[in-house]
C-alpha atoms as a PDB file:
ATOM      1  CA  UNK A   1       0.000   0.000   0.000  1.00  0.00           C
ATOM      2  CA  UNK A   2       1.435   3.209  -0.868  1.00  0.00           C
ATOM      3  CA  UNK A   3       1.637   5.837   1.502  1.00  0.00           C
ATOM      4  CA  UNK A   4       1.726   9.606   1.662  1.00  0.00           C
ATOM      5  CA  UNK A   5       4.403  11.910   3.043  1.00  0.00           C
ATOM      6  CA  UNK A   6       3.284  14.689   5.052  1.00  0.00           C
ATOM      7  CA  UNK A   7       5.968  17.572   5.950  1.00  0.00           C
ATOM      8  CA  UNK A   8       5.911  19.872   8.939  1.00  0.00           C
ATOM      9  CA  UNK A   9       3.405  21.909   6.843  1.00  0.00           C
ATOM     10  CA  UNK A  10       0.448  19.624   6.141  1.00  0.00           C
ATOM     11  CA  UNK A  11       0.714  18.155   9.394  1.00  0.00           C
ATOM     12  CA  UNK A  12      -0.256  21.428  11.049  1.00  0.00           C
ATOM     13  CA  UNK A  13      -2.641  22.082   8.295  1.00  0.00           C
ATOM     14  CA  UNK A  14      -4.493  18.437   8.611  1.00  0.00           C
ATOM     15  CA  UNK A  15      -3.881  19.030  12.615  1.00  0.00           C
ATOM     16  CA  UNK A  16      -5.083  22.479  12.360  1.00  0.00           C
ATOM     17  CA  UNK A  17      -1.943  23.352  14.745  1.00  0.00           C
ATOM     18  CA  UNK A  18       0.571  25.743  14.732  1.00  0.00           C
ATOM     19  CA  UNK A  19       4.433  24.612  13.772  1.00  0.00           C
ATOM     20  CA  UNK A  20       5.382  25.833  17.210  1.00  0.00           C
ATOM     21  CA  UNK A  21       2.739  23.917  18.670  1.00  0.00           C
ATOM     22  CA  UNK A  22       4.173  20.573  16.621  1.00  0.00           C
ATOM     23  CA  UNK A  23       7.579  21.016  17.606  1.00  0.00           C
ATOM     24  CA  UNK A  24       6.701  21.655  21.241  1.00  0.00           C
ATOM     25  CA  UNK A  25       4.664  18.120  21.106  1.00  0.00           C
ATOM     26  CA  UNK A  26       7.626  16.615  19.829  1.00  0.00           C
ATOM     27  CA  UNK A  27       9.816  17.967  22.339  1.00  0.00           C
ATOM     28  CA  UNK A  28       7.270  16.928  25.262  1.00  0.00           C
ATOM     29  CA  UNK A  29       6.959  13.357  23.358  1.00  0.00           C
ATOM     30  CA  UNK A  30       3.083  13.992  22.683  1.00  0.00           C
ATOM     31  CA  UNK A  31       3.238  13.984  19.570  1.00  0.00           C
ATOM     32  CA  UNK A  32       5.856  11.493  16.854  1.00  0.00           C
ATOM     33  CA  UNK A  33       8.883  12.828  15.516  1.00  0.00           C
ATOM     34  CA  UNK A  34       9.319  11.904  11.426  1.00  0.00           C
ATOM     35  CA  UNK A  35       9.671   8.612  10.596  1.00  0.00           C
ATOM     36  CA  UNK A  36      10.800   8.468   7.371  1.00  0.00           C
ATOM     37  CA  UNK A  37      13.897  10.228   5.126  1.00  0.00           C
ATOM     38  CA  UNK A  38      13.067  11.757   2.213  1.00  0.00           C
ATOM     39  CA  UNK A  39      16.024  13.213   1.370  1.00  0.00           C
ATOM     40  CA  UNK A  40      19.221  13.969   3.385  1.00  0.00           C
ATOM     41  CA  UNK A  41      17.962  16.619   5.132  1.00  0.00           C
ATOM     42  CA  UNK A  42      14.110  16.201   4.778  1.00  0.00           C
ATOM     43  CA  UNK A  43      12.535  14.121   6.750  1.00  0.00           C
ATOM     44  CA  UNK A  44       8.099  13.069   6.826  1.00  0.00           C
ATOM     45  CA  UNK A  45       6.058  11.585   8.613  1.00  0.00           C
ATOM     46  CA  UNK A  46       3.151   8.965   6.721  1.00  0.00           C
ATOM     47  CA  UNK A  47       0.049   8.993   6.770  1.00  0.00           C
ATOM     48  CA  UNK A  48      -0.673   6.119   9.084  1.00  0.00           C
ATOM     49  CA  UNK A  49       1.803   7.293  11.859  1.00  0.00           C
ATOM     50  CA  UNK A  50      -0.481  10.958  11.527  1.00  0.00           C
ATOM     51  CA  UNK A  51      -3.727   8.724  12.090  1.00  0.00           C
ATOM     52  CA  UNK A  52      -2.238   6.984  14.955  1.00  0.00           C
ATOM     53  CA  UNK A  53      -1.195  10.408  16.608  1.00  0.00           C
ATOM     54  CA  UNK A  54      -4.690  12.183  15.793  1.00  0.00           C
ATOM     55  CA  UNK A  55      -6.613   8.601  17.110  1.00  0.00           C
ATOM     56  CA  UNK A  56      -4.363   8.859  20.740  1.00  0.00           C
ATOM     57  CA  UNK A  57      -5.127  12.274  21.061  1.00  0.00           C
ATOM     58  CA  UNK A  58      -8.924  12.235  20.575  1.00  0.00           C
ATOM     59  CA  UNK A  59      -9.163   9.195  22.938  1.00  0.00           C
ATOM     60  CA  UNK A  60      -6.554  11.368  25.409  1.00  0.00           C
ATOM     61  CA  UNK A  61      -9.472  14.377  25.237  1.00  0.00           C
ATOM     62  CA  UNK A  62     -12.153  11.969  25.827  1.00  0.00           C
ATOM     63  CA  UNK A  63     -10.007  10.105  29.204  1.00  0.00           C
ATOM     64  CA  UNK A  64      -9.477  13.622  30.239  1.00  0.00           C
ATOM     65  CA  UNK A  65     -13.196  14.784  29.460  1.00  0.00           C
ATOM     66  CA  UNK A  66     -14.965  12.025  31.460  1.00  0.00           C
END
C-alpha cells in the first residue's frame, strides 16, 4: 500500500496546529517525531503514523473529558 508523506506543513494544516505547537509536542513526546527520510535533510512523517497520533489524542481528550 502506498503511503503519503506529510511535511511539517500539512501536518499542522491536517492538525489544524501551529508549527510551534508541533515542535513543542515533539519535544514533550506527545506527539511522533518523522519517521521516514526523504532526502538527506528532509525528513516526513506517513500517513498512518499521523492517524495513529490524531486517534491517541482524541481518545486522550475523551479520558481527560470524562
Amino acid at each position: 500500500m502506498l503511503q503519503k508523506f506529510y511535511r511539517a506543513k500539512a501536518v499542522c494544516e491536517r492538525l489544524s496546529v501551529s508549527k510551534s505547537w508541533l515542535y513543542d509536542a515533539m519535544a514533550n513526546d506527545k506527539f511522533p517525531r518523522p519517521n521516514v527520510n526523504i532526502g538527506k535533510r528532509s525528513r516526513a512523517w506517513t500517513e498512518d503514523v499521523i492517524e495513529k497520533a490524531q486517534a491517541d489524542m482524541i481518545a486522550a481528550a475523551t479520558t481527560e473529558a470524562e
